[in-house]
N, C-alpha and C. Protein backbone atom coordinates (compact mmCIF):
# COMPACT_ATOMS: atom_id res chain seq x y z
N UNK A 1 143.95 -122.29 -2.08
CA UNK A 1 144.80 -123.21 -1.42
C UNK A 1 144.15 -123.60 -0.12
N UNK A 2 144.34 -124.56 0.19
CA UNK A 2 143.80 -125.41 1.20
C UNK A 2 144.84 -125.96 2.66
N UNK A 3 144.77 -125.46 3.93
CA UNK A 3 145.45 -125.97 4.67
C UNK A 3 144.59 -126.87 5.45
N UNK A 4 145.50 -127.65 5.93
CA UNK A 4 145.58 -128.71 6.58
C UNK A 4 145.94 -128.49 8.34
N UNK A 5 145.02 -129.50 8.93
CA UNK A 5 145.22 -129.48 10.67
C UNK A 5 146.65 -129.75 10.44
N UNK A 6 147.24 -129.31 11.24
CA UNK A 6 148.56 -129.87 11.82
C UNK A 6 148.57 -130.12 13.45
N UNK A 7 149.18 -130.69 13.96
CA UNK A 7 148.81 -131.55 15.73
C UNK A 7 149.74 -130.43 16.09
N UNK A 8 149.40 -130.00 17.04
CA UNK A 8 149.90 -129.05 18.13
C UNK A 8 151.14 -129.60 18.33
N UNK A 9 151.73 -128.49 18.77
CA UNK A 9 153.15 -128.90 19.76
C UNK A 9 153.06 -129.66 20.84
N UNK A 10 154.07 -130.38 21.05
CA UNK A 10 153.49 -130.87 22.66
C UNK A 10 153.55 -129.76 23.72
N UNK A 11 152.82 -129.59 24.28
CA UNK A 11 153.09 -128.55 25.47
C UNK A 11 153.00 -129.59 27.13
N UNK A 12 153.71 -128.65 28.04
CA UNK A 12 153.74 -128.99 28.98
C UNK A 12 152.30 -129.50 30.02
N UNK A 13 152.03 -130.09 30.82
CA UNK A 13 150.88 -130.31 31.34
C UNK A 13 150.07 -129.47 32.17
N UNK A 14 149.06 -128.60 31.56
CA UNK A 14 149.15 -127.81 32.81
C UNK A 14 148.27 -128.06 34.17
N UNK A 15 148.34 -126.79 34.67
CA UNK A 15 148.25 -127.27 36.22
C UNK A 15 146.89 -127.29 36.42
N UNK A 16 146.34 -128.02 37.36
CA UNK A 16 145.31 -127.98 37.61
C UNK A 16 144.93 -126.91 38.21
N UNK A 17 143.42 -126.59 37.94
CA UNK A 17 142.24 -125.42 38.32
C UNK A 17 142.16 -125.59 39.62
N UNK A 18 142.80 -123.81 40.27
CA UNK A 18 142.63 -123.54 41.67
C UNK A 18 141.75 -124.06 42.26
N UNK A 19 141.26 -124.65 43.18
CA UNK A 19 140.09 -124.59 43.77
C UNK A 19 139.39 -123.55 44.25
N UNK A 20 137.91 -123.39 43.68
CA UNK A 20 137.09 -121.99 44.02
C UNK A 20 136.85 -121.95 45.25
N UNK A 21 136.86 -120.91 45.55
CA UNK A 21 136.77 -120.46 47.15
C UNK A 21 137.09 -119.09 47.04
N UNK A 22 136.97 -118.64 48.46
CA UNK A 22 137.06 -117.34 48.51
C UNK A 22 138.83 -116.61 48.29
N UNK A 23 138.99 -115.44 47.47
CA UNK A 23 139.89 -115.44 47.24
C UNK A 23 140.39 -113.40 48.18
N UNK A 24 141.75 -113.82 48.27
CA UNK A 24 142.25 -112.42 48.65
C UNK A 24 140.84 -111.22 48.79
N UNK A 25 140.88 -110.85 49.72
CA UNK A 25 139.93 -109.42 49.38
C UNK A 25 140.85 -108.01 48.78
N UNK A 26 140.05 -107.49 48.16
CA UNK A 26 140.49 -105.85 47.49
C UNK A 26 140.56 -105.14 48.47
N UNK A 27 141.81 -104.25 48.61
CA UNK A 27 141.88 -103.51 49.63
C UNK A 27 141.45 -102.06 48.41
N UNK A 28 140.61 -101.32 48.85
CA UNK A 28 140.27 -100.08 47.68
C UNK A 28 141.98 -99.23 47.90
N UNK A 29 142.18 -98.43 47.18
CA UNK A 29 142.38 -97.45 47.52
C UNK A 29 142.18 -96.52 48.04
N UNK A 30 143.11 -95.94 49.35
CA UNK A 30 142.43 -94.72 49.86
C UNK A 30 142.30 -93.45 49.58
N UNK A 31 141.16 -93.03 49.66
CA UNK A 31 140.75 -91.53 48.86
C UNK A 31 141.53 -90.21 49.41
N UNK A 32 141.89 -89.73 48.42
CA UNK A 32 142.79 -88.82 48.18
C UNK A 32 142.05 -87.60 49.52
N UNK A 33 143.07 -86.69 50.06
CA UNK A 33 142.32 -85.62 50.54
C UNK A 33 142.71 -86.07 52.13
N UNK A 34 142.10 -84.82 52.74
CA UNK A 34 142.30 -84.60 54.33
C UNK A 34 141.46 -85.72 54.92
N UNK A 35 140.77 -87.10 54.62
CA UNK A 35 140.69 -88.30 55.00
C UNK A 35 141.90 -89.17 55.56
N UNK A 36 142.99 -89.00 54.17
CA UNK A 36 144.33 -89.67 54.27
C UNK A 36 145.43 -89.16 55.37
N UNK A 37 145.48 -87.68 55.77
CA UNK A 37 145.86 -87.52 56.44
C UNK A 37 145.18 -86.97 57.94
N UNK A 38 144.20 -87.71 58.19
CA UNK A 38 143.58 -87.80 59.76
C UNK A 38 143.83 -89.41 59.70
N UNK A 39 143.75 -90.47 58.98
CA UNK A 39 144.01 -91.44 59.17
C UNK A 39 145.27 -91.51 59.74
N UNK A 40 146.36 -90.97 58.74
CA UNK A 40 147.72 -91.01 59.12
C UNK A 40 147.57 -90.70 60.48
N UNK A 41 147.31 -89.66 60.92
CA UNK A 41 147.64 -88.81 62.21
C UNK A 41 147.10 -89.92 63.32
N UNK A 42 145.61 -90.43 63.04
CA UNK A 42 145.46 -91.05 63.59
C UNK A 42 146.67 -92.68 63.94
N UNK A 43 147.00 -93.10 62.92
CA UNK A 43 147.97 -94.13 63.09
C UNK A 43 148.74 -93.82 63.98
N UNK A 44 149.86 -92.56 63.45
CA UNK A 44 150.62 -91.80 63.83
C UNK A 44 151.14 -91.88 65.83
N UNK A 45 149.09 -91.78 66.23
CA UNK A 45 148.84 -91.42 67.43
C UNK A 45 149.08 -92.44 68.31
N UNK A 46 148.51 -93.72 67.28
CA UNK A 46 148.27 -94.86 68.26
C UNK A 46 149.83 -95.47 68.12
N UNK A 47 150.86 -95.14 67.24
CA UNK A 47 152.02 -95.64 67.78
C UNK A 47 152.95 -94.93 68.74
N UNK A 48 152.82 -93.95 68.87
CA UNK A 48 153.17 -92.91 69.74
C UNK A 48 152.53 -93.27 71.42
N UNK A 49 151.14 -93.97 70.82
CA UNK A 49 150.69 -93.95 72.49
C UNK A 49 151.21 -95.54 72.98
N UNK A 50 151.55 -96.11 72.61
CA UNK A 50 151.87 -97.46 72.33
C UNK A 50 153.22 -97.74 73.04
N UNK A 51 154.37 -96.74 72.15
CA UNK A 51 155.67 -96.76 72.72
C UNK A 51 156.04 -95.60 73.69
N UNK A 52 154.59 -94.77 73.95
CA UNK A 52 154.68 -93.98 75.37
C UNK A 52 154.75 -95.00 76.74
N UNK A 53 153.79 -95.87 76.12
CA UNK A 53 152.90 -96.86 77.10
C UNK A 53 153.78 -97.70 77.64
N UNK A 54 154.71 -98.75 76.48
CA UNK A 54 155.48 -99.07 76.91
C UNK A 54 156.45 -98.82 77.87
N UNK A 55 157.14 -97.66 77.20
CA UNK A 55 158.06 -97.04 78.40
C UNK A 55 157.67 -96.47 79.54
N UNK A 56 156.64 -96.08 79.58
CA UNK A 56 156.09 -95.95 81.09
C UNK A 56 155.70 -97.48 81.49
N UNK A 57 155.17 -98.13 81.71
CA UNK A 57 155.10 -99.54 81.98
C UNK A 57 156.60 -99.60 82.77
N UNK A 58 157.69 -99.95 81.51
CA UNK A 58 158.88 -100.27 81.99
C UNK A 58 159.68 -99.85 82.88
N UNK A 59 159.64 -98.43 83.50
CA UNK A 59 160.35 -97.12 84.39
C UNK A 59 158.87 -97.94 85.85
N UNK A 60 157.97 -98.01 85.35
CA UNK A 60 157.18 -98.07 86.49
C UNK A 60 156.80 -99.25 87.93
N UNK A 61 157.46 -100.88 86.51
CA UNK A 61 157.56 -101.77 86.94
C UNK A 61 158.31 -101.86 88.18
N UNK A 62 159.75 -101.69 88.37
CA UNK A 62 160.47 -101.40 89.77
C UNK A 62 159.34 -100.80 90.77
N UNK A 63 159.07 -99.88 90.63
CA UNK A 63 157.83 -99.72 91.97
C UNK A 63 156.89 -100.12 92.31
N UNK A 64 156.80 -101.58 91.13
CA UNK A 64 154.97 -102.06 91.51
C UNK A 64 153.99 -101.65 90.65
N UNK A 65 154.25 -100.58 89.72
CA UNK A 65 153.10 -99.98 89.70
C UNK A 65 152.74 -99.62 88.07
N UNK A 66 151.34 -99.95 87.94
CA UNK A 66 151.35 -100.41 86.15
C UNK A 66 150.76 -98.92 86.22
N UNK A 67 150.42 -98.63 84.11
CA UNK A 67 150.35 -97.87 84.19
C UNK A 67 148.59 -97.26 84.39
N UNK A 68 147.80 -98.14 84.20
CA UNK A 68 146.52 -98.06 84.74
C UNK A 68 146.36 -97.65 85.95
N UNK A 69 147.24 -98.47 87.27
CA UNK A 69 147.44 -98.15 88.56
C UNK A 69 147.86 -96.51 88.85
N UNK A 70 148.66 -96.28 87.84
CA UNK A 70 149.63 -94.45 87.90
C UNK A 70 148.37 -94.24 87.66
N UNK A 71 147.45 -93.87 86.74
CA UNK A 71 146.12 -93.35 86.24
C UNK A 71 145.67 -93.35 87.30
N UNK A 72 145.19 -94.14 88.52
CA UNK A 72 143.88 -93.98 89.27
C UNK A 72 144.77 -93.27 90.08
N UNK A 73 146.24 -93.33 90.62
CA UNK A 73 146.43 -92.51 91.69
C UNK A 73 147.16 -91.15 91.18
N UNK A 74 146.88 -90.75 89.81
CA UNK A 74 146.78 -89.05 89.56
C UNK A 74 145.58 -89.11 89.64
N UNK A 75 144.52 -89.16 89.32
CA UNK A 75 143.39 -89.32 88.97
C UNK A 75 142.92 -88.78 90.66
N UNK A 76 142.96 -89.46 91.47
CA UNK A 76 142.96 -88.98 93.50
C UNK A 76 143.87 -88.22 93.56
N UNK A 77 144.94 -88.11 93.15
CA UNK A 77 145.99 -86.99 93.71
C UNK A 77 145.43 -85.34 93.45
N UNK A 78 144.64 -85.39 92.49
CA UNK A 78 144.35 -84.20 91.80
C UNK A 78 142.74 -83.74 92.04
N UNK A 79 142.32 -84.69 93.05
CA UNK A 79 140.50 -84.96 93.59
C UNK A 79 141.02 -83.67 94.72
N UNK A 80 140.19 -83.01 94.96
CA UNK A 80 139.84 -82.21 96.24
C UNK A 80 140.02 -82.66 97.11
N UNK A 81 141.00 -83.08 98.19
CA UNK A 81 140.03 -83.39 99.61
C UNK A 81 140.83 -85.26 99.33
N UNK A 82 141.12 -85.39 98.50
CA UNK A 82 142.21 -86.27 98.44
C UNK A 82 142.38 -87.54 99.44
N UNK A 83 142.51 -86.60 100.47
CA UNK A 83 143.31 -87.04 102.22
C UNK A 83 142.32 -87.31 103.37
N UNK A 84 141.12 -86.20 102.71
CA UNK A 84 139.98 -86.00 103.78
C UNK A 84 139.01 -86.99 103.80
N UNK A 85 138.90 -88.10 104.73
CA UNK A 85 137.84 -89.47 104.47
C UNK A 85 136.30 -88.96 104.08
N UNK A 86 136.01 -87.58 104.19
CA UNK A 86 134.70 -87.37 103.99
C UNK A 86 134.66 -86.17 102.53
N UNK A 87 135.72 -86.19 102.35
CA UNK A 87 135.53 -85.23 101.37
C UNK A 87 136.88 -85.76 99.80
N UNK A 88 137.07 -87.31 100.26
CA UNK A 88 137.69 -88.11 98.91
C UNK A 88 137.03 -88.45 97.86
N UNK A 89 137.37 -88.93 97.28
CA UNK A 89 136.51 -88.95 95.87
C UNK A 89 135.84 -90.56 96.09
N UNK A 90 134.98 -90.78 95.51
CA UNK A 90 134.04 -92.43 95.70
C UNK A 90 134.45 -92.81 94.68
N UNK A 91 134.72 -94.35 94.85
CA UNK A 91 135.17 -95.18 94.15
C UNK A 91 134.56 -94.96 93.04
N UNK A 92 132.55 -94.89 93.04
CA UNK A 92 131.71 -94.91 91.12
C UNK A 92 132.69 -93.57 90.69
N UNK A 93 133.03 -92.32 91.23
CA UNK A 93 133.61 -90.99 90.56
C UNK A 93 134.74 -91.85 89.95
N UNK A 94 135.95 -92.13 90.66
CA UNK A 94 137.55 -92.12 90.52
C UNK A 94 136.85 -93.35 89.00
N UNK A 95 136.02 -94.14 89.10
CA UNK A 95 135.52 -95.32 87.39
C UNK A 95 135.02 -94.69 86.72
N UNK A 96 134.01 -93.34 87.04
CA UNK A 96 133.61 -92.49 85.76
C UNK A 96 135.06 -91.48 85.43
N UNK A 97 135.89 -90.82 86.27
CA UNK A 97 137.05 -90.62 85.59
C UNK A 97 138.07 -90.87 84.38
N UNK A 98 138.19 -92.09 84.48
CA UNK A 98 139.15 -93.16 84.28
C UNK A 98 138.40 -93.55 82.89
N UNK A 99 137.53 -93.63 83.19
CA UNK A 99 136.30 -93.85 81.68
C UNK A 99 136.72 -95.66 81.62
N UNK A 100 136.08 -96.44 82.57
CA UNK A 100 136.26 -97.48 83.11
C UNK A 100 135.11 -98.06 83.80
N UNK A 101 134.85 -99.44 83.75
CA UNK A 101 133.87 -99.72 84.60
C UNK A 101 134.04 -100.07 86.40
N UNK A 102 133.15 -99.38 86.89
CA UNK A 102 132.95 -99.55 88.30
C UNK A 102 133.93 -100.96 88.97
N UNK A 103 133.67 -102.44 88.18
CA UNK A 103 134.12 -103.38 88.46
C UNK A 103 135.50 -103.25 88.33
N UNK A 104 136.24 -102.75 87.10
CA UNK A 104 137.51 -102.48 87.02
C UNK A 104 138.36 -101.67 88.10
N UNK A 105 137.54 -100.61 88.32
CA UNK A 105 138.02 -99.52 88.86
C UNK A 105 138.30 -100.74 90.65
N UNK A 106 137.56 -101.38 90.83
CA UNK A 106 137.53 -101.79 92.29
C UNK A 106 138.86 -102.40 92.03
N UNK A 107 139.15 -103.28 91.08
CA UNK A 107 140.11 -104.24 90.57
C UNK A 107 141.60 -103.40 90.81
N UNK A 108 141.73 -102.23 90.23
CA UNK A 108 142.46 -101.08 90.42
C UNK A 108 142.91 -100.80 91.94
N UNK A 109 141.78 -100.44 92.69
CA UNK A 109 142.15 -99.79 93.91
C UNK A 109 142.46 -101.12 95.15
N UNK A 110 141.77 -102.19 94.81
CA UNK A 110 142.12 -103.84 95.70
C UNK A 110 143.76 -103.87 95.87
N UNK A 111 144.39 -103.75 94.31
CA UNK A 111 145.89 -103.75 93.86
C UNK A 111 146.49 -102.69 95.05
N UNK A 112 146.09 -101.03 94.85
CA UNK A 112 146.76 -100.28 95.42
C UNK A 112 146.32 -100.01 96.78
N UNK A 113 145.70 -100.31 97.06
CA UNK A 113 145.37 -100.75 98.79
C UNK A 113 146.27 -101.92 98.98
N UNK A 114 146.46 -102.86 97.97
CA UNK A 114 147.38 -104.00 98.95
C UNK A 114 148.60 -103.79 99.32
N UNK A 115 149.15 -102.72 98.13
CA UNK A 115 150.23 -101.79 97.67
C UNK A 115 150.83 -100.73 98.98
N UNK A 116 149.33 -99.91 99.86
CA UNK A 116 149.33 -99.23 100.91
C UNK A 116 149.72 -98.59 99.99
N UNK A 117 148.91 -98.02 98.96
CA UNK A 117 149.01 -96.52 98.39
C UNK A 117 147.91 -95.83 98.63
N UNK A 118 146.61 -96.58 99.00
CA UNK A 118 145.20 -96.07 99.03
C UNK A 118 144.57 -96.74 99.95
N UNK A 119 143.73 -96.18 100.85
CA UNK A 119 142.96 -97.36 101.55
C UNK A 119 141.26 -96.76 101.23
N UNK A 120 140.24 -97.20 102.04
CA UNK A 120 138.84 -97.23 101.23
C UNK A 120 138.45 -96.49 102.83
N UNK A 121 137.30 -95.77 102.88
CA UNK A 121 136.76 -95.18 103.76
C UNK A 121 135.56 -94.76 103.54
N UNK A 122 134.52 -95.90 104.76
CA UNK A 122 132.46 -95.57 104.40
C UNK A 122 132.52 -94.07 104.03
N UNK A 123 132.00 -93.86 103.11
CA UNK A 123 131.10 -92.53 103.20
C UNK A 123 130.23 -92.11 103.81
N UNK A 124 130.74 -91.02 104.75
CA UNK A 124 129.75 -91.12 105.99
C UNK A 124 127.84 -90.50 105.17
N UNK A 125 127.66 -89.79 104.19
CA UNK A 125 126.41 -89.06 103.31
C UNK A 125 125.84 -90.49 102.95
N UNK A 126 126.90 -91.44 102.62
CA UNK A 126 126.06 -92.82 102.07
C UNK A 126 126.34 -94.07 101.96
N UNK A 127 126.32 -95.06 103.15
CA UNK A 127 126.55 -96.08 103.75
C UNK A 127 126.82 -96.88 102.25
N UNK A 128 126.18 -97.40 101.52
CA UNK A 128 126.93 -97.83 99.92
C UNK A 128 127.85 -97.78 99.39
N UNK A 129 128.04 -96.48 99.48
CA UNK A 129 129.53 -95.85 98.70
C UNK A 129 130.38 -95.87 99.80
N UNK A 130 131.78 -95.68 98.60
CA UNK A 130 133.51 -96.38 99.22
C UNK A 130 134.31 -94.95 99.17
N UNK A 131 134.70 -94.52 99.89
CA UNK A 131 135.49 -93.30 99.13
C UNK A 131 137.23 -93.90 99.49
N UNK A 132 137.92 -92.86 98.58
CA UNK A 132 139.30 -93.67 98.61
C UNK A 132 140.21 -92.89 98.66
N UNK A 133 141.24 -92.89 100.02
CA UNK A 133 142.05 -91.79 100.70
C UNK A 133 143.60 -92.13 100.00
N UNK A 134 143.94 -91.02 99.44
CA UNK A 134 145.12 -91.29 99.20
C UNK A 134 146.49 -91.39 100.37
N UNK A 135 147.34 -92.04 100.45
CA UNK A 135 148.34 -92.68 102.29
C UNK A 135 149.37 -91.58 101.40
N UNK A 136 150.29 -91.65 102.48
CA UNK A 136 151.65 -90.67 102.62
C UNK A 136 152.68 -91.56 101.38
N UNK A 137 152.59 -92.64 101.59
CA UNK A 137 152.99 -93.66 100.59
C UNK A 137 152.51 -93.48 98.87
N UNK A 138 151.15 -93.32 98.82
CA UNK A 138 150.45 -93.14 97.45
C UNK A 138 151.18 -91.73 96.97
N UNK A 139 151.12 -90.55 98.33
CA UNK A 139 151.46 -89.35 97.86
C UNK A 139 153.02 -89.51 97.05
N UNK A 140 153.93 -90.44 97.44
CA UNK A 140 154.74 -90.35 97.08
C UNK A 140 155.28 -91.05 95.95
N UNK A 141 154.65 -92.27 95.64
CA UNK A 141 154.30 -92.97 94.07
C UNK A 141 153.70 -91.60 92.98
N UNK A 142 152.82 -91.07 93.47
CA UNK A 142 152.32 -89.59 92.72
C UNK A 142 153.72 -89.20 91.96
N UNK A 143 154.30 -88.73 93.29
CA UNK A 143 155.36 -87.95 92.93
C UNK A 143 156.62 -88.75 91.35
N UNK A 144 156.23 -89.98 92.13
CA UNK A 144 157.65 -90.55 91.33
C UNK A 144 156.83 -91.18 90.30
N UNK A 145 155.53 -91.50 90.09
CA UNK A 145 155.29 -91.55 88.48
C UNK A 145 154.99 -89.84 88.13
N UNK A 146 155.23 -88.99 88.61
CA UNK A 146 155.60 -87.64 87.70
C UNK A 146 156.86 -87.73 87.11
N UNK A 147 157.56 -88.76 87.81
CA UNK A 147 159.36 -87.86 87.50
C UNK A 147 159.08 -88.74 86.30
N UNK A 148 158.30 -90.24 86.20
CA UNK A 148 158.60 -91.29 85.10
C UNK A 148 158.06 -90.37 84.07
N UNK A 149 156.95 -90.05 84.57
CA UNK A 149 156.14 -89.50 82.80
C UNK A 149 157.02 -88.36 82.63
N UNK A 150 157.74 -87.36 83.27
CA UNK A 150 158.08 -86.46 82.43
C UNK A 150 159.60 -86.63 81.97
N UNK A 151 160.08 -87.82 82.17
CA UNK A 151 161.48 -88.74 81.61
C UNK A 151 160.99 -89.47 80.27
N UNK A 152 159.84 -89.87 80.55
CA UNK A 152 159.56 -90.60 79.50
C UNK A 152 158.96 -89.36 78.17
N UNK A 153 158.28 -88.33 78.50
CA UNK A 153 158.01 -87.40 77.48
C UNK A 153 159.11 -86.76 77.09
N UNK A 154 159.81 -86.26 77.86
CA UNK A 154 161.41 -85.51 77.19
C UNK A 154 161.67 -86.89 76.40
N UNK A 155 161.88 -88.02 76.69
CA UNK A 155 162.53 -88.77 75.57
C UNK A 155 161.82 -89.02 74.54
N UNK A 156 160.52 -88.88 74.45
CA UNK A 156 159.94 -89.25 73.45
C UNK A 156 159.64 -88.08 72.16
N UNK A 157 158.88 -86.63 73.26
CA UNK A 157 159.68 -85.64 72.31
C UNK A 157 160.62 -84.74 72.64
N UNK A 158 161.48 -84.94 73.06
CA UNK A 158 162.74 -84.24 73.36
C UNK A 158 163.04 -83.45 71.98
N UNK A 159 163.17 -84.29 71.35
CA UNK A 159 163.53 -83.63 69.74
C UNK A 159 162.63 -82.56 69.11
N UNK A 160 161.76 -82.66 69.26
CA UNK A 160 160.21 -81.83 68.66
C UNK A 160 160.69 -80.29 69.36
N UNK A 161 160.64 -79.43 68.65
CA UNK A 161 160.59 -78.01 68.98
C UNK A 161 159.67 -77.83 70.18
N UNK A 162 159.38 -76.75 71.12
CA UNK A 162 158.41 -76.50 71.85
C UNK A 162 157.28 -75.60 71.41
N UNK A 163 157.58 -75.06 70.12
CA UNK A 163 156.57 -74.21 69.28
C UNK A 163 155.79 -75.69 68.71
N UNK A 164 156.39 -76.68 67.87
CA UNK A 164 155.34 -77.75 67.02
C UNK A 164 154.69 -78.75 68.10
N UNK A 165 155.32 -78.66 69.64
CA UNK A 165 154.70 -79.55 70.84
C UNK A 165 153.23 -78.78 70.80
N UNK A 166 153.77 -77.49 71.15
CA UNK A 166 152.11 -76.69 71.50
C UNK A 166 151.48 -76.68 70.05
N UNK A 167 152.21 -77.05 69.50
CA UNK A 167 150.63 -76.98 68.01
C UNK A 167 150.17 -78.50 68.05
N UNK A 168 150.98 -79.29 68.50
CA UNK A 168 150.30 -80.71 68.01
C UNK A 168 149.41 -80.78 69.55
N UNK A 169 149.63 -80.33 70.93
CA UNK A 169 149.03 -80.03 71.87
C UNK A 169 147.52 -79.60 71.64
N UNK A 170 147.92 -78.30 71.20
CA UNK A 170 146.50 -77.13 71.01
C UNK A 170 145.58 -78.05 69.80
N UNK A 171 146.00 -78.49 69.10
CA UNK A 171 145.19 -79.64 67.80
C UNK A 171 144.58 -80.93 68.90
N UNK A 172 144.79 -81.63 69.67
CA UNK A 172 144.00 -82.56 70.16
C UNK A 172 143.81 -82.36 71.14
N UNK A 173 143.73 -81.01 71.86
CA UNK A 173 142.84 -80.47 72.72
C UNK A 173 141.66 -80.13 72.23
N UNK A 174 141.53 -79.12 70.73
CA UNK A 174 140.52 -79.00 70.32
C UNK A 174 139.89 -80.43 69.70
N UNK A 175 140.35 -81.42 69.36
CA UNK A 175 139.68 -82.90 68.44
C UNK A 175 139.02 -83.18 69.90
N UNK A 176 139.47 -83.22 70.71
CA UNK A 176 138.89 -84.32 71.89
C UNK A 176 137.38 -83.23 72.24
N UNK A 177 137.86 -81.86 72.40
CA UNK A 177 136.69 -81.09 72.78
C UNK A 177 135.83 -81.36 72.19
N UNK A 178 135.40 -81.22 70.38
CA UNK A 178 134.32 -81.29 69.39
C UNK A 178 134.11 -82.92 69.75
N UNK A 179 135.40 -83.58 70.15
CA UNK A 179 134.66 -85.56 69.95
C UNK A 179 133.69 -85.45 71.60
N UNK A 180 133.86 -84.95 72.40
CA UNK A 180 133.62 -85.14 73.84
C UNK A 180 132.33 -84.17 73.43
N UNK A 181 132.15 -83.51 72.94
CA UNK A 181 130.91 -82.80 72.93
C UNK A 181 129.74 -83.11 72.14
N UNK A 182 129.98 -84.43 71.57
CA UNK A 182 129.02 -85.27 71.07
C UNK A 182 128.33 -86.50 71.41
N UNK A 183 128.70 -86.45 72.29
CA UNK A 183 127.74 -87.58 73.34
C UNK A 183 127.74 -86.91 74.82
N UNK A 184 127.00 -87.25 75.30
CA UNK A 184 127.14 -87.41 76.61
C UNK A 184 128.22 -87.97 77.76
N UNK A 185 128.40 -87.65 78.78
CA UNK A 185 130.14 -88.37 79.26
C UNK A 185 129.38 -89.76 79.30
N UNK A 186 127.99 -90.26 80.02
CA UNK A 186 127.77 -91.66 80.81
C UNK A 186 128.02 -92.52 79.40
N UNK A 187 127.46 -91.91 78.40
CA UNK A 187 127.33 -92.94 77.13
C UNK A 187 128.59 -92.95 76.30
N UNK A 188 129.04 -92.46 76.53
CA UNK A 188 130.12 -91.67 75.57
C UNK A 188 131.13 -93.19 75.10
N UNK A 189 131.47 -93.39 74.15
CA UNK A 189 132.95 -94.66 73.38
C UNK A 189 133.62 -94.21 74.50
């Protein structure tokens, strides 16, 4: 027996051919194992430091004072000699601190000198260098971004046991030690 063409159905028109180009990229899957969870942790970290950041920012704003600015004046509050024009810390120290460049760091202390939290004083060992005295005023911004950060850490982990604080504590004390002990500080990310 013998069949015969028969004409197609009509079908609908179809659509025209995507235009080639580059399409979606593959995200792989991520590999199973203690990779997945240092990533996490890592995520974990940076939203945690994020909505620390924030809320310190926000408690800090009323006084003027960002939270980069709180950084350079713990950063002197906690220098030796603090107070003493010959024995304060120099402006290149308080930018290798801070893990910041020299230019920034000036940018920093211009603000809190205008602020009368800090003023600048020659180094008498080396006419170049700036050293930078913390005022009765700075001492007391010190004080009151302590009260912010430790308002802002009770709220953030208030909830967290004080046994799982000191384990998640004692864990990126040791990560930063093994990461910090692989370069050098000048070169260092």
């Amino acid at each position: 027996m013998t069949t015969t063409p028969t004409d197609p159905a009509p079908s609908s028109p179809t659509p025209p051919a995507e235009p080639a180009g580059p399409t979606d990229p593959v995200i792989p899957a991520e590999p199973a194992g203690p990779t997945d969870t240092a990533a996490e942790l890592a995520d974990a970290m940076t939203r945690a430091i994020k909505r620390i950041r924030r809320l310190t920012s926000e408690r800090l704003e009323p006084y003027g004072i960002t939270p980069g600015q709180a950084r350079a004046l713990r950063t002197l509050a906690h220098a030796p000699g603090c107070e003493v024009p010959d024995r304060a810390m120099r402006l290149s120290d308080l930018a290798d601190r801070l893990h910041i460049a020299p230019r920034s760091a000036t940018t920093v202390v211009d603000a809190l000198e205008e602020a009368g939290l800090v003023e600048r004083s020659p180094d008498p060992a080396d006419r170049r260098a700036v050293r930078i005295l913390l005022t009765e005023a700075g001492r007391a911004a010190v004080e009151r971004i302590g009260l912010v950060r430790h308002e802002v850490a009770q709220e953030y982990f208030g909830e967290v046991g004080p046994a799982d604080q000191d384990a998640v504590l004692r864990v990126l004390r040791a990560a930063e030690t093994r990461y910090a002990g692989r370069w050098p500080s000048p070169g260092r990310p």
